[in-house]
PDB file of N, CA and C in Angstrom:
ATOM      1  N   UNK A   1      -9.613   7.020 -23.728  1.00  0.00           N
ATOM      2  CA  UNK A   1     -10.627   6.020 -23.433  1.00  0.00           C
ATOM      3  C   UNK A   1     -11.982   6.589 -23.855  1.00  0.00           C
ATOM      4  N   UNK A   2     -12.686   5.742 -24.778  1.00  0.00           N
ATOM      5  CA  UNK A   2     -14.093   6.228 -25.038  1.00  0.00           C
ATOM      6  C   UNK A   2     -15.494   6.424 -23.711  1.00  0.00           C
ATOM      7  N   UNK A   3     -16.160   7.718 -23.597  1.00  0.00           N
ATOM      8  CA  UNK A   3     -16.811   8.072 -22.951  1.00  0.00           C
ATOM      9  C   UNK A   3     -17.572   6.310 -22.459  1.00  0.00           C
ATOM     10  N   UNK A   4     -17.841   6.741 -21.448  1.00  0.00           N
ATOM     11  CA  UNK A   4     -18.582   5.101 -21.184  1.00  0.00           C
ATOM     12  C   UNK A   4     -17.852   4.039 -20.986  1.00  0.00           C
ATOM     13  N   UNK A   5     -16.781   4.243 -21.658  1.00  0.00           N
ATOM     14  CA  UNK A   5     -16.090   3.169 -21.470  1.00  0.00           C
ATOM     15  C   UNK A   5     -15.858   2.578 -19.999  1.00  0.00           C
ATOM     16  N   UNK A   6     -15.152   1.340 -19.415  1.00  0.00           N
ATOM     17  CA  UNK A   6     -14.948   1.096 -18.178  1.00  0.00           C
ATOM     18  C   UNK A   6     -13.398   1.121 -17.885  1.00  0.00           C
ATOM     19  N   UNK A   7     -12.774   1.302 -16.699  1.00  0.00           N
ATOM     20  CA  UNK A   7     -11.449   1.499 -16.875  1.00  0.00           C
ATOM     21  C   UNK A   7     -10.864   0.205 -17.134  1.00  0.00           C
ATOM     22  N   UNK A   8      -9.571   0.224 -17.875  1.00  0.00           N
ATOM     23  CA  UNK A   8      -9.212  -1.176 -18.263  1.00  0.00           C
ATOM     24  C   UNK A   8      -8.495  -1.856 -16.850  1.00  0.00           C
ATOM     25  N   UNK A   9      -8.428  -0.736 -15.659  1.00  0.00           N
ATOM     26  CA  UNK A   9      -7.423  -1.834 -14.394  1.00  0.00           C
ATOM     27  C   UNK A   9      -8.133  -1.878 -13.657  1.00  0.00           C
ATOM     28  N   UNK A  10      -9.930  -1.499 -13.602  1.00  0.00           N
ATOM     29  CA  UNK A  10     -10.584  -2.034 -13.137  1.00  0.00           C
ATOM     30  C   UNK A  10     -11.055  -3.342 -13.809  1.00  0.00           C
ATOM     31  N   UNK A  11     -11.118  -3.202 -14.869  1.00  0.00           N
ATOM     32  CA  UNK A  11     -11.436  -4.710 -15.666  1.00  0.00           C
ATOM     33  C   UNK A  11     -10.974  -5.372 -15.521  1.00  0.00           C
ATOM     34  N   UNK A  12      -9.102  -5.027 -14.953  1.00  0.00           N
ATOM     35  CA  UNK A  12      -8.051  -6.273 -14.986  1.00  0.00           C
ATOM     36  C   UNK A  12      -8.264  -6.582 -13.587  1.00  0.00           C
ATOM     37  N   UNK A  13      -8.631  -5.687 -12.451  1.00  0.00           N
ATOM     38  CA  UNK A  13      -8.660  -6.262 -11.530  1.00  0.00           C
ATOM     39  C   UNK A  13      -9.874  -7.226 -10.642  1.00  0.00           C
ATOM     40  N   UNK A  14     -10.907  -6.983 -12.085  1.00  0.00           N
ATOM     41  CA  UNK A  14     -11.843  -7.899 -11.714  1.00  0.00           C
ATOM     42  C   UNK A  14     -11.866  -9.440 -12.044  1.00  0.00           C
ATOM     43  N   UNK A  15     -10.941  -9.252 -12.624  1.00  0.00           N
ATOM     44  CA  UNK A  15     -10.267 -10.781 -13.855  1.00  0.00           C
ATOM     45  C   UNK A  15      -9.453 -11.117 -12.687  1.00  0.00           C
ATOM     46  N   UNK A  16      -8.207 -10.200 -12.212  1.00  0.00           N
ATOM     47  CA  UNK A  16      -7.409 -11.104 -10.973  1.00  0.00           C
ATOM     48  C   UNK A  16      -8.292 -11.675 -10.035  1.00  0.00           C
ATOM     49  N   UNK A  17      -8.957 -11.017  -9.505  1.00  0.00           N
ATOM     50  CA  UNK A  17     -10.282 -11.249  -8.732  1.00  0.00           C
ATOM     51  C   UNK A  17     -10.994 -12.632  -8.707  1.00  0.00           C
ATOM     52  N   UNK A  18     -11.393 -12.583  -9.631  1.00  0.00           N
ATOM     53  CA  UNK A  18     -12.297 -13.963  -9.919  1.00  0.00           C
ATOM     54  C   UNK A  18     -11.377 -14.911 -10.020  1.00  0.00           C
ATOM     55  N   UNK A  19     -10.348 -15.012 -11.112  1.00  0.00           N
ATOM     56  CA  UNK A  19      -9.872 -16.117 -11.262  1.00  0.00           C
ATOM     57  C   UNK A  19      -8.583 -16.199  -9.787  1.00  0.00           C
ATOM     58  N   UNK A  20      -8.621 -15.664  -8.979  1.00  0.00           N
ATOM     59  CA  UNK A  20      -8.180 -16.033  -7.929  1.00  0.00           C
ATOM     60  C   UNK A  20      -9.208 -16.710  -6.533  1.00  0.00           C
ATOM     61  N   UNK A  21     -10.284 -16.001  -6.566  1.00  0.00           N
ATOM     62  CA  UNK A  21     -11.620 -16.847  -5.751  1.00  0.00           C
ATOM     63  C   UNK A  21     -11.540 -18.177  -6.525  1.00  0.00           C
ATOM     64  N   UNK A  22     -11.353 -18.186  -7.653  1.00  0.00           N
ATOM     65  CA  UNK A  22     -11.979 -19.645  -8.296  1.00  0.00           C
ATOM     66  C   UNK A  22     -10.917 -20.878  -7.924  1.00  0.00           C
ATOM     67  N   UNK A  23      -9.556 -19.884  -7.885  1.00  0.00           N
ATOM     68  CA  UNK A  23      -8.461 -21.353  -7.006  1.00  0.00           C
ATOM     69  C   UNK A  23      -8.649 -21.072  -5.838  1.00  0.00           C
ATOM     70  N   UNK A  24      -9.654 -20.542  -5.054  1.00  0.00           N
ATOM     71  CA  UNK A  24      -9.450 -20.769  -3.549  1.00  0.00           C
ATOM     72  C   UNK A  24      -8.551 -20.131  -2.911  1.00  0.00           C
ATOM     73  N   UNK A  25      -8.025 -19.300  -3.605  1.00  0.00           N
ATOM     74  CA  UNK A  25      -6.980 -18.413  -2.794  1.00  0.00           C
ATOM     75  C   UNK A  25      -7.450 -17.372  -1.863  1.00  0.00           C
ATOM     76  N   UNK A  26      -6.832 -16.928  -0.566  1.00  0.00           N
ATOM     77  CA  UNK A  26      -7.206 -15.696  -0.286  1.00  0.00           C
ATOM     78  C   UNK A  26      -6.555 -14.440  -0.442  1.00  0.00           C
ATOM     79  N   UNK A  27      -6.264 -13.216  -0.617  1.00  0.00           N
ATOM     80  CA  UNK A  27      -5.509 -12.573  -1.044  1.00  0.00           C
ATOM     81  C   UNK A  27      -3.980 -12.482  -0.413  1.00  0.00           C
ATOM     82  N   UNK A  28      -4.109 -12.728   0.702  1.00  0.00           N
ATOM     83  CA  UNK A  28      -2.521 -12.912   1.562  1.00  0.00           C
ATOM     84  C   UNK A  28      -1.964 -14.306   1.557  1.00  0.00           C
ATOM     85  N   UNK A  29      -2.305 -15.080   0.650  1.00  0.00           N
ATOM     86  CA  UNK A  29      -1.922 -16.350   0.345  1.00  0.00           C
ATOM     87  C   UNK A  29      -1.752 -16.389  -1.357  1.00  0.00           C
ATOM     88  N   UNK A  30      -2.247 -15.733  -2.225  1.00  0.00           N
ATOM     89  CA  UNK A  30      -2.052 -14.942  -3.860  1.00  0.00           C
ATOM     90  C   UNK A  30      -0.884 -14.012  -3.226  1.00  0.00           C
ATOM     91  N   UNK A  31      -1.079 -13.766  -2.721  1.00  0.00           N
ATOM     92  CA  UNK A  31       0.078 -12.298  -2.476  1.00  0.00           C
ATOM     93  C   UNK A  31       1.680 -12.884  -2.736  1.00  0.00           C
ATOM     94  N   UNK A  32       1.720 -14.087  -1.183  1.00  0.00           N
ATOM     95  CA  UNK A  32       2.573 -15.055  -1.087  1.00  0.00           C
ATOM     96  C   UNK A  32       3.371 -15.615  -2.521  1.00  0.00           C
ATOM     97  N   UNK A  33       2.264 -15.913  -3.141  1.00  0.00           N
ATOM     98  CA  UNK A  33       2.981 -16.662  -4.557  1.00  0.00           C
ATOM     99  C   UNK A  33       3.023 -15.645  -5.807  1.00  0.00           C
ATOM    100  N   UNK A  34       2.691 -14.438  -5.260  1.00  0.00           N
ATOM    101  CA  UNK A  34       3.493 -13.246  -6.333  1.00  0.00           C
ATOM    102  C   UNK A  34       4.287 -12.633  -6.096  1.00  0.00           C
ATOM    103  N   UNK A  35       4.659 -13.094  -4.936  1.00  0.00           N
ATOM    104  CA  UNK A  35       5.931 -11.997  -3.934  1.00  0.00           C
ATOM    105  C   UNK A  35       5.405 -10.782  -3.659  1.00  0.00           C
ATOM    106  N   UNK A  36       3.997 -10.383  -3.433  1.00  0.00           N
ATOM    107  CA  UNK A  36       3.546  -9.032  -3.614  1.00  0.00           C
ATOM    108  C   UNK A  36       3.220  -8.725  -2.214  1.00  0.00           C
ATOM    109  N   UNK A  37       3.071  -7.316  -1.669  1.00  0.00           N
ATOM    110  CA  UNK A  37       2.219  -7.352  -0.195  1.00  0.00           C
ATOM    111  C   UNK A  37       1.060  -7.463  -0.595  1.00  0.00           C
ATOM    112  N   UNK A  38       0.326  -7.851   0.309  1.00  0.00           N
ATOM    113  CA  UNK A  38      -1.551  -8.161   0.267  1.00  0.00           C
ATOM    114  C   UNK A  38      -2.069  -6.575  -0.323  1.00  0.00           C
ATOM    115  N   UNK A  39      -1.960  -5.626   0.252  1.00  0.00           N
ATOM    116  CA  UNK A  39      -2.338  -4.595   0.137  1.00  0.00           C
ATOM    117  C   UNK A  39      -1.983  -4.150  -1.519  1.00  0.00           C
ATOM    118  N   UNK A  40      -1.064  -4.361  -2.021  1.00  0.00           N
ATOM    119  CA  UNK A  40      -0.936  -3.961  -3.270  1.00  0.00           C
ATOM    120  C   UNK A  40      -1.475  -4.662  -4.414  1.00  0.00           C
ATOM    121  N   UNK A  41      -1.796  -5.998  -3.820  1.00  0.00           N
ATOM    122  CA  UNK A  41      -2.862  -7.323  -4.646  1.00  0.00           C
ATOM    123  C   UNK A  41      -4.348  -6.257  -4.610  1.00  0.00           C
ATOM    124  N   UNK A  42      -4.640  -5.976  -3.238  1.00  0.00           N
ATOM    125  CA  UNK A  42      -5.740  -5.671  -3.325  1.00  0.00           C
ATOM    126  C   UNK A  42      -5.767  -4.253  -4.177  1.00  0.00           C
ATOM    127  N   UNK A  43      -4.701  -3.330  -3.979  1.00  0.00           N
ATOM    128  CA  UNK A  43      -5.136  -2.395  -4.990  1.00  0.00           C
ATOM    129  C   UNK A  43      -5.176  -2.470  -6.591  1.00  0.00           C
ATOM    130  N   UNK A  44      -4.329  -3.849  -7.315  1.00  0.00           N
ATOM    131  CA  UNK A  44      -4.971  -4.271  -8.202  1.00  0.00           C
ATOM    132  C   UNK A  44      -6.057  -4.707  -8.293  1.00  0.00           C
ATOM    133  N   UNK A  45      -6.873  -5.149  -7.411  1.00  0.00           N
ATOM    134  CA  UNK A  45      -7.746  -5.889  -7.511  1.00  0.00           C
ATOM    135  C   UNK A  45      -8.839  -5.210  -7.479  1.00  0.00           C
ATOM    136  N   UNK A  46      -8.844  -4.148  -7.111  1.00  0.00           N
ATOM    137  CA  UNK A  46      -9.727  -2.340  -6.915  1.00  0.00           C
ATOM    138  C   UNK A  46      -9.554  -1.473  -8.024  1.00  0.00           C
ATOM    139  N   UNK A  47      -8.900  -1.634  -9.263  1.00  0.00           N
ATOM    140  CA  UNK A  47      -8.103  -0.950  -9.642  1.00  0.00           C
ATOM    141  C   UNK A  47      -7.419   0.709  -9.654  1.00  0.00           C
ATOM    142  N   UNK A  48      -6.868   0.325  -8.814  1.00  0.00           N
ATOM    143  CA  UNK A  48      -6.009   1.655  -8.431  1.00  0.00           C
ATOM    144  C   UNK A  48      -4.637   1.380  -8.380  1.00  0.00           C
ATOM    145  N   UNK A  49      -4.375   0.571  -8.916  1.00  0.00           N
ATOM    146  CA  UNK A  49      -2.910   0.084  -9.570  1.00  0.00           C
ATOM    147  C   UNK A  49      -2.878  -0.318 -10.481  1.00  0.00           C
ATOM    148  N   UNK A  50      -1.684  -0.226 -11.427  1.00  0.00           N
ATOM    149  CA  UNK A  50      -1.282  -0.039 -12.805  1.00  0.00           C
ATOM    150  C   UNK A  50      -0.007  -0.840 -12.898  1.00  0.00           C
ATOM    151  N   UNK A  51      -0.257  -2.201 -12.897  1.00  0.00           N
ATOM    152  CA  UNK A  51       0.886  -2.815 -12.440  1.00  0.00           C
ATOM    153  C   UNK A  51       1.535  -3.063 -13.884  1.00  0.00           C
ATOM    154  N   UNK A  52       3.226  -3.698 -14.150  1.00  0.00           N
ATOM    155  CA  UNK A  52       3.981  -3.838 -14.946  1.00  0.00           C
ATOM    156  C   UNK A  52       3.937  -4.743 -15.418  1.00  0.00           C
ATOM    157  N   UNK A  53       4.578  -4.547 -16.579  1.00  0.00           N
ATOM    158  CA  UNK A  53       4.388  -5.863 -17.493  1.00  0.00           C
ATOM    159  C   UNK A  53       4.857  -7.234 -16.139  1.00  0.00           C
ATOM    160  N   UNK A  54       5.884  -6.957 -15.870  1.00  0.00           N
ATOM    161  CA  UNK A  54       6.720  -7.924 -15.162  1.00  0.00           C
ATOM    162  C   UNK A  54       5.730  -8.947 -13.887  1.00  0.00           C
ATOM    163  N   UNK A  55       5.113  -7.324 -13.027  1.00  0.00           N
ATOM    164  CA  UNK A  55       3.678  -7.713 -12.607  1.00  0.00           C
ATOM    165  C   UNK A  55       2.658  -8.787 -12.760  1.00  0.00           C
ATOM    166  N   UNK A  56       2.529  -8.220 -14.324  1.00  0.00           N
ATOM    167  CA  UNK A  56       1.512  -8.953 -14.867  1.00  0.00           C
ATOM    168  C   UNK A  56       1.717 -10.691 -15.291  1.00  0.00           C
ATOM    169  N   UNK A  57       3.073 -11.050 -15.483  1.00  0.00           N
ATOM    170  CA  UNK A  57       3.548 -12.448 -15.599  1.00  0.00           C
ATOM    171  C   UNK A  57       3.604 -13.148 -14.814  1.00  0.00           C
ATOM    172  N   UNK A  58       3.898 -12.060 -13.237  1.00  0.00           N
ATOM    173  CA  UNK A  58       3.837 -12.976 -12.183  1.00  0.00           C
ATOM    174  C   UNK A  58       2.577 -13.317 -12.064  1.00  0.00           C
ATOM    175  N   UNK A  59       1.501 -12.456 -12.030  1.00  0.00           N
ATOM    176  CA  UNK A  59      -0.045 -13.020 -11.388  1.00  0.00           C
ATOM    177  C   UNK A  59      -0.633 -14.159 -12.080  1.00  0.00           C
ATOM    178  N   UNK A  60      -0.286 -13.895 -13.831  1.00  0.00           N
ATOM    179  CA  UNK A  60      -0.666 -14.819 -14.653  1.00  0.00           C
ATOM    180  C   UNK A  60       0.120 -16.069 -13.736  1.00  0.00           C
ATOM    181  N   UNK A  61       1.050 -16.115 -13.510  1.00  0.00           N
ATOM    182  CA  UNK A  61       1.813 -17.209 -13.522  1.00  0.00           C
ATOM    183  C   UNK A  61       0.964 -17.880 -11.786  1.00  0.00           C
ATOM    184  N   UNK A  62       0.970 -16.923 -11.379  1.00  0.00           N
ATOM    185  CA  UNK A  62       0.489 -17.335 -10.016  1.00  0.00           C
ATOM    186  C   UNK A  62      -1.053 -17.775 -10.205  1.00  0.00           C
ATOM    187  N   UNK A  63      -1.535 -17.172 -11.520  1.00  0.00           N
ATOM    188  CA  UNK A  63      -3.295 -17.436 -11.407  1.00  0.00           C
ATOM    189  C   UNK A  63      -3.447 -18.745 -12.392  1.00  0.00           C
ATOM    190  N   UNK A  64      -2.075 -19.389 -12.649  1.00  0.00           N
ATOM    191  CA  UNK A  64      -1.872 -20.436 -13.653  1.00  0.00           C
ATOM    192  C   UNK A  64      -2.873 -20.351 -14.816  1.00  0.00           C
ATOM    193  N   UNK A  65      -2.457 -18.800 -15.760  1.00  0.00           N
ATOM    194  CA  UNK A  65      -3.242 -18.816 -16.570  1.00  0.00           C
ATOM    195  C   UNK A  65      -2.194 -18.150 -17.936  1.00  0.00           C
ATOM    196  N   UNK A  66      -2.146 -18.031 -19.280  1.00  0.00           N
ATOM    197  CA  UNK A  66      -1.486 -17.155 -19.615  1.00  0.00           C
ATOM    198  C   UNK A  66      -1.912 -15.819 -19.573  1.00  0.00           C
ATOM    199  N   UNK A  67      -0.781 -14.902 -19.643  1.00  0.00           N
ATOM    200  CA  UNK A  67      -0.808 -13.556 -19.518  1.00  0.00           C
ATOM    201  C   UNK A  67      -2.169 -12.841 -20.010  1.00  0.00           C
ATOM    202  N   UNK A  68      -2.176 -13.743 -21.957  1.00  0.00           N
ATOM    203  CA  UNK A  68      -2.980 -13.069 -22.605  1.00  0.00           C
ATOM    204  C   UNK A  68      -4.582 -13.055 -21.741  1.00  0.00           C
ATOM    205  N   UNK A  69      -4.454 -14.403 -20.815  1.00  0.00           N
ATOM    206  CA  UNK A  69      -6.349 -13.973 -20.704  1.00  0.00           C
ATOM    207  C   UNK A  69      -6.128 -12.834 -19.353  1.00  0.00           C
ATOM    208  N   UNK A  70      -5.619 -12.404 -18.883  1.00  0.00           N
ATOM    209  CA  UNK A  70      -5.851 -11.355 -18.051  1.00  0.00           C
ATOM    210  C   UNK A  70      -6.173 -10.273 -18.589  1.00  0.00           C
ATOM    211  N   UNK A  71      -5.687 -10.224 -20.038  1.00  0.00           N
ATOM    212  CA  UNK A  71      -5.549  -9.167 -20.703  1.00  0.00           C
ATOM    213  C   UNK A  71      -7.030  -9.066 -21.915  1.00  0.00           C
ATOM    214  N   UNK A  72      -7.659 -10.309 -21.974  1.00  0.00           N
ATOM    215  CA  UNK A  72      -8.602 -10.689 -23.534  1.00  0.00           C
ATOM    216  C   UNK A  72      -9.623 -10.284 -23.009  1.00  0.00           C
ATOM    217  N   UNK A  73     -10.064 -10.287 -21.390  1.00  0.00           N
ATOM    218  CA  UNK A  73     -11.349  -9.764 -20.971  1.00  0.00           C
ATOM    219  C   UNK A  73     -11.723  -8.399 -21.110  1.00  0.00           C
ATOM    220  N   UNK A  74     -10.551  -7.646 -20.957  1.00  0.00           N
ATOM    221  CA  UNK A  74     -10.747  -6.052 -21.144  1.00  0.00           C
ATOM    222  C   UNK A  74     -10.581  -5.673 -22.330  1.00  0.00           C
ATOM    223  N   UNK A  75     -10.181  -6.369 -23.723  1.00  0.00           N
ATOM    224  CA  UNK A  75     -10.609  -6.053 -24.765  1.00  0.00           C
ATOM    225  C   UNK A  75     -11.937  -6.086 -25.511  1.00  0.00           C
ATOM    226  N   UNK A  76     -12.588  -7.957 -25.066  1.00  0.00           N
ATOM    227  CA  UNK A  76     -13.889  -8.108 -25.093  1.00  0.00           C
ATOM    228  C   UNK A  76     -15.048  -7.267 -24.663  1.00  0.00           C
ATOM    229  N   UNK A  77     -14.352  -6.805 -23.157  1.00  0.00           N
ATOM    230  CA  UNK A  77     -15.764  -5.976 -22.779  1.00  0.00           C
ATOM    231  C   UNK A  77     -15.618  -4.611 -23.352  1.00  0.00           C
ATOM    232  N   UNK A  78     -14.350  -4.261 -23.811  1.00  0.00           N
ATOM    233  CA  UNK A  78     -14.418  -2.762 -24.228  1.00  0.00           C
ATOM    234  C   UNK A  78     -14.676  -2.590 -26.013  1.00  0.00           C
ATOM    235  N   UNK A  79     -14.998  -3.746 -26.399  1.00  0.00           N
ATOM    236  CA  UNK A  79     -15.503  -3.762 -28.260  1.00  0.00           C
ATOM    237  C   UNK A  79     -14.680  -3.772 -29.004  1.00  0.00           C
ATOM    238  N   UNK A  80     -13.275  -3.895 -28.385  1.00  0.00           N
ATOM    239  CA  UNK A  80     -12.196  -3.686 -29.398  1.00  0.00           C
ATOM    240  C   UNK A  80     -11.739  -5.012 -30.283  1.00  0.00           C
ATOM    241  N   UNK A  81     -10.567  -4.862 -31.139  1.00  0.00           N
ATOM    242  CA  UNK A  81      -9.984  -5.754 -31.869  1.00  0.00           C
ATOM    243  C   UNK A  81     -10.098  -7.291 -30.948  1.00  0.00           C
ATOM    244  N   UNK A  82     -10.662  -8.195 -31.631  1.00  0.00           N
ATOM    245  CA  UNK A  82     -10.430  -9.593 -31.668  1.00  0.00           C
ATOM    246  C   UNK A  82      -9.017 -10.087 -30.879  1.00  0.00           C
ATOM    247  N   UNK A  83      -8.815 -10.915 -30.362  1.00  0.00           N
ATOM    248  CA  UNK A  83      -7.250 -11.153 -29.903  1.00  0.00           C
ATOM    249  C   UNK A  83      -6.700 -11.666 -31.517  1.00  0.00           C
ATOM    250  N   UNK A  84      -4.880 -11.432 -31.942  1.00  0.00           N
ATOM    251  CA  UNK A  84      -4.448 -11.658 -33.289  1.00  0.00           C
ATOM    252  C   UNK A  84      -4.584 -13.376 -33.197  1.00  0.00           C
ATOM    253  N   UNK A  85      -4.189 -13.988 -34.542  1.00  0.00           N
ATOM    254  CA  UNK A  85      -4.550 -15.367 -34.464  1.00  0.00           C
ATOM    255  C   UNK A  85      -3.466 -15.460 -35.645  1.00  0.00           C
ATOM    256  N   UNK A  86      -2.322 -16.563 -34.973  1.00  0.00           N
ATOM    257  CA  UNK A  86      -1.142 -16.633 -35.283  1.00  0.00           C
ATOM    258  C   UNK A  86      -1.001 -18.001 -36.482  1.00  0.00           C
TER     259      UNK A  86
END
């Protein structure tokens, strides 16, 4: 990771974050519809978890978003490659 850089599962967990305030969820009710305990939502959401691909489909799926934008914010803010364009 480049000096300065920000960590990417803090980035991701600021993305679960928001786009879960924005449906009104609270975290033990997100938790509910990821099958996850609250506590392990929240340590994504802190990032101090490094969750799995598998993880990551559920939240998308639970944050009714695709996978890729959980993932396009932490490329954007970190300067990297464009998302590919099919």
């Amino acid at each position: 990771m480049p000096a300065g850089a920000k960590d990417p599962r803090i980035v991701l967990g600021e993305r679960v974050n928001a786009l879960r305030v924005a449906l009104g969820l609270s975290q033990e009710d997100f938790a509910g519809r990821v099958g996850l305990d609250r506590t392990y939502v929240s340590g994504i959401e802190r990032g101090l978890r490094n969750p799995t691909l598998l993880v990551l489909l559920r939240l998308a799926q639970a944050l009714e978003v695709p996978v890729t934008e959980l993932l396009e914010e932490t490329q954007e803010r970190k300067g990297e490659r464009p998302p590919a364009k099919r």
